[in-house]
Protein backbone atom coordinates (compact mmCIF):
# COMPACT_ATOMS: atom_id res chain seq x y z
CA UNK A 1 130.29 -108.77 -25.04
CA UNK A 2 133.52 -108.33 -27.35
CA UNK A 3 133.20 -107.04 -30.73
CA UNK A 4 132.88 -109.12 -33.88
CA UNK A 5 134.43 -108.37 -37.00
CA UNK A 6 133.05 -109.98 -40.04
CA UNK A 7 136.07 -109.32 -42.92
CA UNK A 8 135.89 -109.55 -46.39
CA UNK A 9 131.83 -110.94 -46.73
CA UNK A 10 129.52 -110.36 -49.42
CA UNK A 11 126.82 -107.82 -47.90
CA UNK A 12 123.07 -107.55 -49.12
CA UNK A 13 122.47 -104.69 -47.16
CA UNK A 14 118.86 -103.56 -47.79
CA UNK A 15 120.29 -100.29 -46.67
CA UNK A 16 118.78 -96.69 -49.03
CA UNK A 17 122.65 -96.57 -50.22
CA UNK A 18 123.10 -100.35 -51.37
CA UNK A 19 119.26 -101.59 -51.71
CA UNK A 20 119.62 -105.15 -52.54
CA UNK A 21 122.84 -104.31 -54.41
CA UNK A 22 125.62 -106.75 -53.30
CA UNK A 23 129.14 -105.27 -52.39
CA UNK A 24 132.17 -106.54 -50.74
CA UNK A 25 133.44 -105.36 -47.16
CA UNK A 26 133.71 -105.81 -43.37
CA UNK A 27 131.19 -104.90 -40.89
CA UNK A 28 132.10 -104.47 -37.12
CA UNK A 29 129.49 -105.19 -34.42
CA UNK A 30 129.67 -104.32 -30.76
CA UNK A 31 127.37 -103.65 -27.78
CA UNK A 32 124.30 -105.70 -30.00
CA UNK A 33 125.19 -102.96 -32.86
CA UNK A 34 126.53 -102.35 -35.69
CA UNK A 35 129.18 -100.35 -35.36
CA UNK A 36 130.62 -100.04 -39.00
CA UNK A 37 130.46 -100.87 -42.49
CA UNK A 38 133.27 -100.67 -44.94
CA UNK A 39 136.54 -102.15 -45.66
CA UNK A 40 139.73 -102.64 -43.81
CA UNK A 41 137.93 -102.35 -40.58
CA UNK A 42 140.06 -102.12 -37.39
CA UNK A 43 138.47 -104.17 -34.02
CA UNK A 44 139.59 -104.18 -30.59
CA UNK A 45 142.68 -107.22 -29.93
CA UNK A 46 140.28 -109.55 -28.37
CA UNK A 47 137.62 -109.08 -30.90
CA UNK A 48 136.24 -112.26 -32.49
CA UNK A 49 137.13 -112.40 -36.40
CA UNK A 50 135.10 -114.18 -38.55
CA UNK A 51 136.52 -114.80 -42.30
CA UNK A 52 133.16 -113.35 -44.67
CA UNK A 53 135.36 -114.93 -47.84
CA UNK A 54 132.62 -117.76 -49.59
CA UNK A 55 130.05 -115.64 -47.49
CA UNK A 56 126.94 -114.19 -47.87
CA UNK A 57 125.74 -111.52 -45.08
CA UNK A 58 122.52 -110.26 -44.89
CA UNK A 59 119.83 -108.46 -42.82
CA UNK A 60 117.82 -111.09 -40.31
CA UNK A 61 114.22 -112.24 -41.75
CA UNK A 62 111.17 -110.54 -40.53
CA UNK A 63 108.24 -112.81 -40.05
CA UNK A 64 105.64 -109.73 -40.31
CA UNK A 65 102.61 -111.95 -39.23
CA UNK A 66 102.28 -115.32 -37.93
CA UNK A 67 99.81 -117.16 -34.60
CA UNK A 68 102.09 -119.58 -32.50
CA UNK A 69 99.04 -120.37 -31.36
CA UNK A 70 99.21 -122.06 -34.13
CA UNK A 71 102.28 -124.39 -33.74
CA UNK A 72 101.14 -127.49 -32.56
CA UNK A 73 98.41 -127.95 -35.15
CA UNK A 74 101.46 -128.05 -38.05
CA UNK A 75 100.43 -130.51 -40.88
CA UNK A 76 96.69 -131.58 -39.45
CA UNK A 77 94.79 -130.00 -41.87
CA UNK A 78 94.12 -129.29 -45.55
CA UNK A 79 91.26 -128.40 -48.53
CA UNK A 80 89.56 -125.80 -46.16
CA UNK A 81 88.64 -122.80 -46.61
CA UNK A 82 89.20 -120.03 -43.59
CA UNK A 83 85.43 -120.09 -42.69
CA UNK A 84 85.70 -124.28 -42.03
CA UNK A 85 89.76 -124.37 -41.18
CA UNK A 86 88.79 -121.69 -38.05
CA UNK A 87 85.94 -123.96 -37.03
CA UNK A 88 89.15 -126.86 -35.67
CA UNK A 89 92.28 -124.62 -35.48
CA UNK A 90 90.04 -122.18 -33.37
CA UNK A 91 86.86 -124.20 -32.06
CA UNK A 92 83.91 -121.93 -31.50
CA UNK A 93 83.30 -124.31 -28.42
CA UNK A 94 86.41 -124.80 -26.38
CA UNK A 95 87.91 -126.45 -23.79
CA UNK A 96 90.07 -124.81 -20.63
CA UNK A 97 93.35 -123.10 -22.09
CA UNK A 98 96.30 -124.72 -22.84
CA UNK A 99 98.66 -125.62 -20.05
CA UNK A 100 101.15 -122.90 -19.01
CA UNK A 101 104.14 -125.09 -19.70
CA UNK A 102 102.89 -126.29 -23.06
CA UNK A 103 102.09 -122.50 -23.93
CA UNK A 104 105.75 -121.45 -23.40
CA UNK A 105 106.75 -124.82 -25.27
CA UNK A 106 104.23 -123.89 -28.45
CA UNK A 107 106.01 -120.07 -28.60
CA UNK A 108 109.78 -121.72 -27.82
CA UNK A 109 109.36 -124.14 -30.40
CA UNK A 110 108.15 -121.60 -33.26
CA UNK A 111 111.10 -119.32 -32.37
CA UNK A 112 113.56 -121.99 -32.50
CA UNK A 113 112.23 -123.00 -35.55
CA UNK A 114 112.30 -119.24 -36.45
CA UNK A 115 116.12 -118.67 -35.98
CA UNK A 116 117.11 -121.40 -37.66
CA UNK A 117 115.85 -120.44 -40.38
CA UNK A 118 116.92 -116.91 -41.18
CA UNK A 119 114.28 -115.14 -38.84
CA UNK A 120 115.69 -112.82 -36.58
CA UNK A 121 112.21 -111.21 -36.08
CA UNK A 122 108.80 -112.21 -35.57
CA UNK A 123 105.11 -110.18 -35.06
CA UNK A 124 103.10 -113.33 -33.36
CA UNK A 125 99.24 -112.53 -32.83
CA UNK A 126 98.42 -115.60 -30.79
CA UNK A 127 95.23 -116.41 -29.51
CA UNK A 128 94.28 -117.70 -25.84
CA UNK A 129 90.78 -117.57 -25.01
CA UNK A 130 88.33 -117.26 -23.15
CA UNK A 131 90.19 -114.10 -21.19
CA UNK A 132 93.40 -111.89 -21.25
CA UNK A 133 95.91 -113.18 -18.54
CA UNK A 134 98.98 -111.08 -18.18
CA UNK A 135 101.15 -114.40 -16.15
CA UNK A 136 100.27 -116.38 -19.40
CA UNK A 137 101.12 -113.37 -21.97
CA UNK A 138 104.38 -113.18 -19.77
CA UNK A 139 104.84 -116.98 -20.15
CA UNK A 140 105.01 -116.12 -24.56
CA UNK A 141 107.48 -113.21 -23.60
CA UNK A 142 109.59 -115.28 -21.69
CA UNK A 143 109.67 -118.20 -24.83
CA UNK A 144 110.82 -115.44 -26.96
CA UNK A 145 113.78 -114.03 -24.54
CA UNK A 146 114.79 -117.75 -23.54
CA UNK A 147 115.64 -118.39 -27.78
CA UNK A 148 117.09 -114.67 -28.00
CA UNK A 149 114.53 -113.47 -30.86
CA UNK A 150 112.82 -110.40 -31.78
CA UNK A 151 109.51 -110.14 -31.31
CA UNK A 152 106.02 -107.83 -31.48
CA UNK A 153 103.76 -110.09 -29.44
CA UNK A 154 99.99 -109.66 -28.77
CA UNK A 155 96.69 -112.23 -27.62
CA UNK A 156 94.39 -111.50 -30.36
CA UNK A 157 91.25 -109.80 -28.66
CA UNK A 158 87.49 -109.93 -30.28
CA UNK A 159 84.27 -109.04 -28.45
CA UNK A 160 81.83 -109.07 -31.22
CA UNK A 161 80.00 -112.32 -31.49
CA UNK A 162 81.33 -114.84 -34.38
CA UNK A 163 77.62 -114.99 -35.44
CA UNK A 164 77.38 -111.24 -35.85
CA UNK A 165 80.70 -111.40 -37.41
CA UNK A 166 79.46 -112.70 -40.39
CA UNK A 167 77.22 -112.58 -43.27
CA UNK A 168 73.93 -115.29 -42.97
CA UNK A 169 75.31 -117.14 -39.95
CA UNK A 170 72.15 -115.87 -37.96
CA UNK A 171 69.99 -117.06 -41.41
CA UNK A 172 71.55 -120.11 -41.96
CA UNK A 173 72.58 -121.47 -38.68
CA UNK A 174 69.79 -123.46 -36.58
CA UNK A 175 68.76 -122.14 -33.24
CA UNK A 176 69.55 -124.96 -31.30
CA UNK A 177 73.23 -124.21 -32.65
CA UNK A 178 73.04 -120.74 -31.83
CA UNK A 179 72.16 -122.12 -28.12
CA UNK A 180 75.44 -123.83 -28.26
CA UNK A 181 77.46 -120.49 -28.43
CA UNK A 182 77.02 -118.60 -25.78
CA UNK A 183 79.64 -116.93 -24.48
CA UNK A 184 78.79 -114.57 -21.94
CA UNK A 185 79.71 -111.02 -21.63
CA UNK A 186 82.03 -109.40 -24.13
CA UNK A 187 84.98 -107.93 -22.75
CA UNK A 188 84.70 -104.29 -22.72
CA UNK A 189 86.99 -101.72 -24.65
CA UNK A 190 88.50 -100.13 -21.13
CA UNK A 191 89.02 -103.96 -19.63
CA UNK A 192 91.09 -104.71 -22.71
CA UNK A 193 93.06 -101.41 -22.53
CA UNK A 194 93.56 -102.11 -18.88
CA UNK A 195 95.59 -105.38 -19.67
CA UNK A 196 97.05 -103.95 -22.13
CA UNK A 197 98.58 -100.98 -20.10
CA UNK A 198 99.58 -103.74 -17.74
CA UNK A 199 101.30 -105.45 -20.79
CA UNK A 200 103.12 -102.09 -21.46
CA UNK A 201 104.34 -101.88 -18.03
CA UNK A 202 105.27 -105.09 -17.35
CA UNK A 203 106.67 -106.94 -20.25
CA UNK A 204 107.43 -104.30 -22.87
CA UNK A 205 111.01 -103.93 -23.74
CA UNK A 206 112.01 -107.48 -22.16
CA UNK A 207 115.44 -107.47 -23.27
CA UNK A 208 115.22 -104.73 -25.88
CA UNK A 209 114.13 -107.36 -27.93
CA UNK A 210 110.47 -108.64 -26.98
CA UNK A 211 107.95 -105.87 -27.09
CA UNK A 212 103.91 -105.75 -26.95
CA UNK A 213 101.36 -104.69 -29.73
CA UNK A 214 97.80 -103.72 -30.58
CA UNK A 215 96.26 -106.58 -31.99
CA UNK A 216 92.19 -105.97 -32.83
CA UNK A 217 91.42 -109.20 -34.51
CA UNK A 218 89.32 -107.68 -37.45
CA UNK A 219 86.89 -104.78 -37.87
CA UNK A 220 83.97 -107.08 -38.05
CA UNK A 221 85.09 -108.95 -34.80
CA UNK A 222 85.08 -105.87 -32.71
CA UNK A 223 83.29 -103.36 -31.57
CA UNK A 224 84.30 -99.43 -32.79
CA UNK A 225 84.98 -98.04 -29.06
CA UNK A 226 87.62 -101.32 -28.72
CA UNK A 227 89.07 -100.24 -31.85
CA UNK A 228 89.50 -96.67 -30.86
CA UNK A 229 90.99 -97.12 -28.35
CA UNK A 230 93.89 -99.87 -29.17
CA UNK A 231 94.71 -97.38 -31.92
CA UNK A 232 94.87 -94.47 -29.25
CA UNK A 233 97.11 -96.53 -27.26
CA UNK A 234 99.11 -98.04 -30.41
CA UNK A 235 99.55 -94.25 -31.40
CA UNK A 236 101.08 -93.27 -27.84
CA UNK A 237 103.20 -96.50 -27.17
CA UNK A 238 104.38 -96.20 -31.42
CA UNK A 239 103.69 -100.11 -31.62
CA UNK A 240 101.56 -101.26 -34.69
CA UNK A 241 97.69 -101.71 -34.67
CA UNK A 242 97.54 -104.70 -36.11
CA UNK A 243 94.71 -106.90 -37.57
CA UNK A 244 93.23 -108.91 -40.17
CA UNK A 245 91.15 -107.10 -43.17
CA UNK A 246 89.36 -108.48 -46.48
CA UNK A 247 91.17 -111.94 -46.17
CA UNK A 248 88.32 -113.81 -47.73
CA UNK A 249 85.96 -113.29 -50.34
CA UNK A 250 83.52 -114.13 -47.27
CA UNK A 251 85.19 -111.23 -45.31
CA UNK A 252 84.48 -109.29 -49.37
CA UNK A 253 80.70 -109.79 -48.42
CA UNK A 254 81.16 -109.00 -44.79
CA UNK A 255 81.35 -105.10 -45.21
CA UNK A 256 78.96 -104.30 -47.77
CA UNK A 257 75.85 -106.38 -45.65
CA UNK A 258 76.95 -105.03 -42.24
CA UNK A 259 77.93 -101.86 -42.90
CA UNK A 260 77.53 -101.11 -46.19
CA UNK A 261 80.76 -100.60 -47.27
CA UNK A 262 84.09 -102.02 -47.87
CA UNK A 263 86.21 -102.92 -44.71
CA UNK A 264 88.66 -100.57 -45.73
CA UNK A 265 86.20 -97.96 -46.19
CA UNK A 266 84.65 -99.25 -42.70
CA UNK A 267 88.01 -98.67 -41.09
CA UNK A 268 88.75 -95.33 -42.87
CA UNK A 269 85.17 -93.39 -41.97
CA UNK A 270 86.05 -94.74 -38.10
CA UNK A 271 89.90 -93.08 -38.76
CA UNK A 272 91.56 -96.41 -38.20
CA UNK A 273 93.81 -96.19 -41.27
CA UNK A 274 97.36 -94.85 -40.51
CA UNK A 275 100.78 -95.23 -39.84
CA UNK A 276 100.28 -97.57 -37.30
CA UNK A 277 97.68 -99.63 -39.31
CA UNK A 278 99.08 -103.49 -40.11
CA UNK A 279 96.95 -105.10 -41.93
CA UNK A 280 97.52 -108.99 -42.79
CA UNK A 281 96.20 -110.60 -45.84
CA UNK A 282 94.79 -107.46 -48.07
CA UNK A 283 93.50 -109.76 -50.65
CA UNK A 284 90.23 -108.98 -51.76
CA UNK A 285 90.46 -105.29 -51.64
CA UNK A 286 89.17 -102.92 -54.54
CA UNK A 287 91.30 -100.00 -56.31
CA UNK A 288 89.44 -98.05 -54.08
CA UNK A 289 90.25 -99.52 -50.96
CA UNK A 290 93.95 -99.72 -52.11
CA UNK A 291 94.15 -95.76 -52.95
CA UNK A 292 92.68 -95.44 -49.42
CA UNK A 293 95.19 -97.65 -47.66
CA UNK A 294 98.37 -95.64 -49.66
CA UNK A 295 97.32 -92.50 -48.93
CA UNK A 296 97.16 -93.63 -44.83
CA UNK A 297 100.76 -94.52 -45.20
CA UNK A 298 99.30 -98.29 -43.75
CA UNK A 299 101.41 -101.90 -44.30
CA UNK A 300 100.51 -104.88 -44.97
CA UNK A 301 101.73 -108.82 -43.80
CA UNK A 302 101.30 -110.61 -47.23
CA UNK A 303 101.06 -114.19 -46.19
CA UNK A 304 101.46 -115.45 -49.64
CA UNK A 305 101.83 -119.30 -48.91
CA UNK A 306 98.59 -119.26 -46.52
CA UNK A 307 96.17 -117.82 -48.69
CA UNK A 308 97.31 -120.70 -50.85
CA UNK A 309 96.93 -123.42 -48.48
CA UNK A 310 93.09 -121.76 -47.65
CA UNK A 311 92.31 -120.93 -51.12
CA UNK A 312 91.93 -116.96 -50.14
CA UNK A 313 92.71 -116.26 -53.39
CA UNK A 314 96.20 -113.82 -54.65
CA UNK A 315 96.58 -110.42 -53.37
CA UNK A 316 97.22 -107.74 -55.43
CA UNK A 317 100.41 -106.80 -54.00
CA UNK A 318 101.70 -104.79 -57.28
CA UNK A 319 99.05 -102.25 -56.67
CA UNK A 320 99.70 -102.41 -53.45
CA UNK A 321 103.13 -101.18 -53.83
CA UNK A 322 102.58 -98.60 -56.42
CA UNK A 323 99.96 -96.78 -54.12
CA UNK A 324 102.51 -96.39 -51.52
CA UNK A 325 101.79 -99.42 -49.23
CA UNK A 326 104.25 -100.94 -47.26
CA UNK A 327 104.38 -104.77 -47.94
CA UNK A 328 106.08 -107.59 -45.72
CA UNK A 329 105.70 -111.14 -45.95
CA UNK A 330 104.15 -113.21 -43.15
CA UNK A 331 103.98 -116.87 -42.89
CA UNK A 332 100.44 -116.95 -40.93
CA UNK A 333 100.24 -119.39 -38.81
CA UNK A 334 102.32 -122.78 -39.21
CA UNK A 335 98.95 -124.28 -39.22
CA UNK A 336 97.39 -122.48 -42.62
CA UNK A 337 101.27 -122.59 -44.31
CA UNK A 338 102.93 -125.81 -42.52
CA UNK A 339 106.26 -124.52 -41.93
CA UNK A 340 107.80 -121.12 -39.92
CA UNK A 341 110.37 -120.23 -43.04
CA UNK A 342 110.04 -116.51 -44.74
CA UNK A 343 112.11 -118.55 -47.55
CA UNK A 344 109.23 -120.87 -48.41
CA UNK A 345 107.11 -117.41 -48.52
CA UNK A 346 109.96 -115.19 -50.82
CA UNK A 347 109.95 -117.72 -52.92
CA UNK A 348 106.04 -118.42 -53.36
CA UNK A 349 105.43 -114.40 -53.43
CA UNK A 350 108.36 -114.06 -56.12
CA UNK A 351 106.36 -116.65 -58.34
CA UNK A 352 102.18 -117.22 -57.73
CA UNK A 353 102.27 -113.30 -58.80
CA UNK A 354 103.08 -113.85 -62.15
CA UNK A 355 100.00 -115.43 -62.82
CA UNK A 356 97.87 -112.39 -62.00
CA UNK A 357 98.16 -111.70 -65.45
CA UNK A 358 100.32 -111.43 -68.76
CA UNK A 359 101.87 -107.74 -67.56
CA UNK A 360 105.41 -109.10 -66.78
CA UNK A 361 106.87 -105.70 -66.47
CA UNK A 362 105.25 -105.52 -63.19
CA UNK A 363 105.17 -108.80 -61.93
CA UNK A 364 107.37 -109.21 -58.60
CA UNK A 365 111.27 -109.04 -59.38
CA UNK A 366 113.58 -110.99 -56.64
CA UNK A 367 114.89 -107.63 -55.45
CA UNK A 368 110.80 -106.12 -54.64
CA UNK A 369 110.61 -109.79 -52.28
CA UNK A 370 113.85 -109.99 -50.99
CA UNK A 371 113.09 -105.92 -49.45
CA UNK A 372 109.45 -107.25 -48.11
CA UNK A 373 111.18 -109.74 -46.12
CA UNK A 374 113.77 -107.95 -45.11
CA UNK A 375 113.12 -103.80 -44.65
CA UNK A 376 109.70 -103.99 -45.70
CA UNK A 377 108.92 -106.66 -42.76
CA UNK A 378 110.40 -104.41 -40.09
CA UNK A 379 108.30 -100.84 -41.46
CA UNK A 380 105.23 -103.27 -41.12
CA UNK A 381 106.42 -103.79 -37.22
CA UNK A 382 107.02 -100.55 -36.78
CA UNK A 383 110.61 -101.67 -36.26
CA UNK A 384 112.74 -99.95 -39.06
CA UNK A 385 114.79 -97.98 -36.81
CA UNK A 386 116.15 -101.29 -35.19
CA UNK A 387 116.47 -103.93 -37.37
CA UNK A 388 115.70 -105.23 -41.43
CA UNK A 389 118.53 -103.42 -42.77
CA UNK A 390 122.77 -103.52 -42.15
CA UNK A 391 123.37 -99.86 -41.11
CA UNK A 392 125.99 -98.36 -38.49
CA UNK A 393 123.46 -97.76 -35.35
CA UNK A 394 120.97 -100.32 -36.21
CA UNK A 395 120.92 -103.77 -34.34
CA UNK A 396 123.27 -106.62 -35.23
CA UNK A 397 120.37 -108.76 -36.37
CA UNK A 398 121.83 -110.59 -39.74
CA UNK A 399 122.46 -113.86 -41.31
CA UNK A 400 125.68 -115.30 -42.72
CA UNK A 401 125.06 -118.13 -45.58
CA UNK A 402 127.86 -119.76 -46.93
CA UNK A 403 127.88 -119.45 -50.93
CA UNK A 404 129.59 -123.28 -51.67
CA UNK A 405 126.56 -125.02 -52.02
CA UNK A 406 123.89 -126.32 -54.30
CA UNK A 407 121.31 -123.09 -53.65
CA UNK A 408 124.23 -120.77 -55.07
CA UNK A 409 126.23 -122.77 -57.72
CA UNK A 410 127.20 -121.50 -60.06
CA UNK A 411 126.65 -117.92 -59.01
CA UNK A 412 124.67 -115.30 -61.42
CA UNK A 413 122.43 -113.23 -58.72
CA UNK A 414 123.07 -113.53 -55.53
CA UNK A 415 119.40 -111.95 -54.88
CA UNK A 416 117.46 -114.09 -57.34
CA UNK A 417 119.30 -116.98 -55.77
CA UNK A 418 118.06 -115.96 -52.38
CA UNK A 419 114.37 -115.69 -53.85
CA UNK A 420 113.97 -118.58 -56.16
CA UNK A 421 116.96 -121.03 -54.69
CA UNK A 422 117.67 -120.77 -51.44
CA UNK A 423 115.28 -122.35 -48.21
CA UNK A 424 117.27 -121.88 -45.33
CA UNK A 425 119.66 -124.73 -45.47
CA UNK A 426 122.74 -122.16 -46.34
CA UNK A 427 122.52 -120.00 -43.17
CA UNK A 428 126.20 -120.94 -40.65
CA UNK A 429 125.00 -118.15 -38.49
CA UNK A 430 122.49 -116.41 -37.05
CA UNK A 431 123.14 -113.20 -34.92
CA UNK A 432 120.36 -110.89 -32.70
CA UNK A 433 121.11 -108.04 -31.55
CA UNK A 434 124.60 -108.94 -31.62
CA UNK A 435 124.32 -112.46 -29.94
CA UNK A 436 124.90 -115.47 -31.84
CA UNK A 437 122.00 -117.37 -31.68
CA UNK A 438 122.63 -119.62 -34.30
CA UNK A 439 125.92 -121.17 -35.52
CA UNK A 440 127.03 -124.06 -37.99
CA UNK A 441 122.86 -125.16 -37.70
CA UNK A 442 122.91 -125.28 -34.44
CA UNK A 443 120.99 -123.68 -31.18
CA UNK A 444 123.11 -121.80 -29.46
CA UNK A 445 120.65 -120.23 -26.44
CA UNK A 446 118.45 -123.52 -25.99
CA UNK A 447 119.01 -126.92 -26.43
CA UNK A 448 116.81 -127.79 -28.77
CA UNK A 449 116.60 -131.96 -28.13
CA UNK A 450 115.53 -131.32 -24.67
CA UNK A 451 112.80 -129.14 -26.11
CA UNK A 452 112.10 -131.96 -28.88
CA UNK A 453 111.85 -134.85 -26.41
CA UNK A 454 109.56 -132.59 -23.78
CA UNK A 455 106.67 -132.00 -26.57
CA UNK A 456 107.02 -135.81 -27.68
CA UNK A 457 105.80 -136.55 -24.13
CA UNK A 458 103.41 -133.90 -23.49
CA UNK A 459 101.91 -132.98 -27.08
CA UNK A 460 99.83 -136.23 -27.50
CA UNK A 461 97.77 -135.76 -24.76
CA UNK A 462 97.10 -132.19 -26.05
CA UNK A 463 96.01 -133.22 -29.40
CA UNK A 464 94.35 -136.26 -28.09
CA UNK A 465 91.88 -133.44 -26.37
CA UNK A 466 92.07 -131.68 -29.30
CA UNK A 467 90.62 -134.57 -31.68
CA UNK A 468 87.56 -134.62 -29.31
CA UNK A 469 86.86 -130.93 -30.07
CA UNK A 470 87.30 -131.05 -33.57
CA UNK A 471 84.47 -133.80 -33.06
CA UNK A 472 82.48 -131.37 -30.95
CA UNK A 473 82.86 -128.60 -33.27
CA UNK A 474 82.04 -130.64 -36.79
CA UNK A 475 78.60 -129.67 -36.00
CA UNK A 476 78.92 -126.28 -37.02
CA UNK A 477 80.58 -127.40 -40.63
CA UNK A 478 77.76 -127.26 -43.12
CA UNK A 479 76.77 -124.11 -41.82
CA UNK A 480 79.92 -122.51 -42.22
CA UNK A 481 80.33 -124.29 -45.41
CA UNK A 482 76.86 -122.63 -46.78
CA UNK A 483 78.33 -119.27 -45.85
CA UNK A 484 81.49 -119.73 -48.06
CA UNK A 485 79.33 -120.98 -50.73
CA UNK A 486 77.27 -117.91 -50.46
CA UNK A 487 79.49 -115.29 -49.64
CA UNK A 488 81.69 -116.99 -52.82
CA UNK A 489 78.96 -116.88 -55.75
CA UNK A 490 78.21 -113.41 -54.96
CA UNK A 491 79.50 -110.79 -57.54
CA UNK A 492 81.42 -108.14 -55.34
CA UNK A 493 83.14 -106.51 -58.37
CA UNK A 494 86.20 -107.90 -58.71
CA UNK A 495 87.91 -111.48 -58.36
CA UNK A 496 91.09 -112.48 -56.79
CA UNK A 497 90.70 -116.05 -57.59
CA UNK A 498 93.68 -117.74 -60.75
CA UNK A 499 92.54 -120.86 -62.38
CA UNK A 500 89.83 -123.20 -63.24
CA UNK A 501 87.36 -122.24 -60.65
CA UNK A 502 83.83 -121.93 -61.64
């Protein structure tokens, strides 16, 4: 691979010299690295030069949480809450997997989508029940290598039941309902750890680029022992632990009635908080909870645009930061947020904050978002040493946006432009690890029409089967829609809802 010298380019690096401090220089990449920042760089005679004059170069997007699971289901749903949106995006009664083929398509297409739009990095917790297969984890790993992304990749694993999961299913749901789910054994704590160690062996490190994690759907979803030990193993392999915690006010209710305590607290007395702790959503968590989280060192995978969409309600990422948590931004699922771009979510998290309250001075400033997408995102994968910052040694994973267009003209702040302005549409060039992936808005490592006339012929039939388990599974809606209504007129101490609401 011959080296590339970018000359004369704008540079956000995101670095602890610059921060989000623009300056004006070359950077030299070679062997997937960056080799050197500065100016009046020298590259080897057949060394591809690319003129950074009009340009904007920047670290690669990291997607810190997001379900390609997911990605097929874009634009199907809407006014649901989490407790009645899970009910169709992840039926309680289910039909056989999806297809091999149409599970790589589902990961290709999110990735595609993914690098064309600034993200060089992604953390996908997908789901695939009923069982942990390592050929159809490997077919997600090999989506990922074929587009030339970054990825932490996981299959989401429960094994407590969704009725014990919550707070008055068992009271409010009927027992010939209750007949309906019956699942069969859980899958035990060492069986989970055994695919996983298969995972590790296997499919870790494909490329240098596509790596496994530790993904515990949510305290109340599993069991302690399955816990322990995906943080033992997420400890030894240094790959995050990563889960979901206090996303609803439903999930608010969940700790105190099953365990008496908050989640956090839950997850602190059973030693799960730590550096390796990724938590997504954080929303409705208590000052106490927060002091707990920032003095574990733990991140979390704001997902500011799909706690919107499902009315979660606004975390308090402010507090967040000042007690020492890490924060990136995720986009959830495309399903909950509709689209795969970290720009829709900077721009949403560097706004819907400001109506916490009348304290401007710490409302989010376009620098605090532009770092969570960028640096921030990779500390929450565990992935800082690599990638979400321009340094010499780190990984050529950056974007170059041309500045002679509509999101930058005229130019005051090349930052707040980036926050509030820009959605993508700028980027000529995306790079990974030194590859270009992406140049003048197009594909370079798949083609992506093929891929867009191959799910026009096979998605249909998918969703087709889909529509008749939605059908199957609207059963169960007033009874999860009696649990929100419950869990939401309860008075937990604090509120993270903005507006009008009752």
């Amino acid at each position: 691979m011959r080296e590339i010298l970018i000359r004369n380019a704008t540079i956000v690096a995101m670095d602890a010299a610059h921060g989000a401090t623009p300056f004006t220089g070359d950077i030299l990449i070679g062997d997937g690295l960056i080799k050197a920042i500065g100016t009046g760089l020298a590259a080897t005679p057949d060394a591809q030069v690319i003129d950074g004059h009009g340009k904007l170069v920047m670290p690669g997007l990291v997607n810190a949480h997001t379900h390609s699971s997911e990605t097929f289901l874009r634009g199907r749903y809407e006014c649901m809450p989490l407790e009645i949106w899970l009910l169709y995006a992840y039926p309680l009664l289910m039909n056989d997997p999806i297809g091999e083929r149409l599970l790589y398509l589902r990961s290709l297409l999110l990735a595609m989508e993914s690098l064309r739009n600034g993200v060089t990095t992604l953390c996908d917790d997908f789901f695939d029940p009923p069982r942990h297969d390592l050929d159809r984890l490997a077919a997600v790993f090999r989506a990922y290598d074929d587009a030339g992304i970054r990825a932490n990749v996981s299959s989401a694993v429960m094994n407590v039941h969704t009725l014990d999961a919550l707070p008055f299913a068992r009271e409010v749901m009927p027992e010939d309902l209750q007949a309906l789910l019956d699942f069969g054994p859980p899958m035990t704590a060492q069986a989970y750890i055994d695919y996983c160690r298969s995972a590790f062996d296997h499919l870790h490190g494909t490329s240098g680029r596509v790596n496994f994690m530790l993904a515990p759907s949510a305290p109340q979803r599993c069991t302690p022992d399955l816990m322990a030990a995906c943080m033992d193993l997420a400890v030894e392999k240094q790959v995050p632990f990563h889960t979901h915690v206090l996303e609803t006010k439903t999930q608010g209710v969940t700790g105190p009635a099953l365990y008496g305590k908050s989640l956090i607290a839950y997850l602190h007395d059973l030693g799960l908080l730590k550096r390796n702790t990724t938590i997504a959503h954080s929303v409705w968590v208590s000052d106490e909870d927060i002091r707990l989280m920032g003095e574990a060192g733990v991140s979390v995978a704001h997902n500011a645009i799909s706690n919107l969409k499902l009315g979660a309600g606004i975390a308090p990422v402010r507090r967040l930061l000042d007690a020492g948590v890490t924060i990136g931004l995720g986009t959830d699922g495309v399903s909950s947020n509709d689209t795969g771009r970290i720009f829709d979510v900077m721009r949403v998290a560097g706004l819907v904050h400001s109506a916490a309250g009348p304290e401007y001075k710490a409302w989010l400033s376009a620098n605090d978002v532009l770092a969570m997408a960028t640096i921030g995102g990779a500390r929450t994968a565990m992935l800082e040493h690599l990638t979400g910052s321009l340094e010499p040694g780190k990984a050529a994973d950056l974007l170059v946006l041309g500045l002679n267009n509509y999101s930058f003209m005229p130019l005051n702040d090349v930052v707040r432009h980036l926050v509030y302005s820009e959605n993508g549409s700028s980027i000529e060039m995306v790079m990974v690890a030194g590859r270009i992936v992406m140049q003048d808005r197009r594909l370079t490592s798949v083609d992506e029409q093929a891929i867009f006339d191959e799910i026009a012929a096979l998605v249909p039939a998918y969703l087709a089967e889909h529509a008749e388990l939605e059908r199957r599974n609207a059963v169960f809606e007033p009874v999860m829609a009696e649990i929100h209504r419950r869990a939401t007129r309860m008075n937990i101490g604090l509120n993270r809802y903005q507006g009008d609401a009752a």
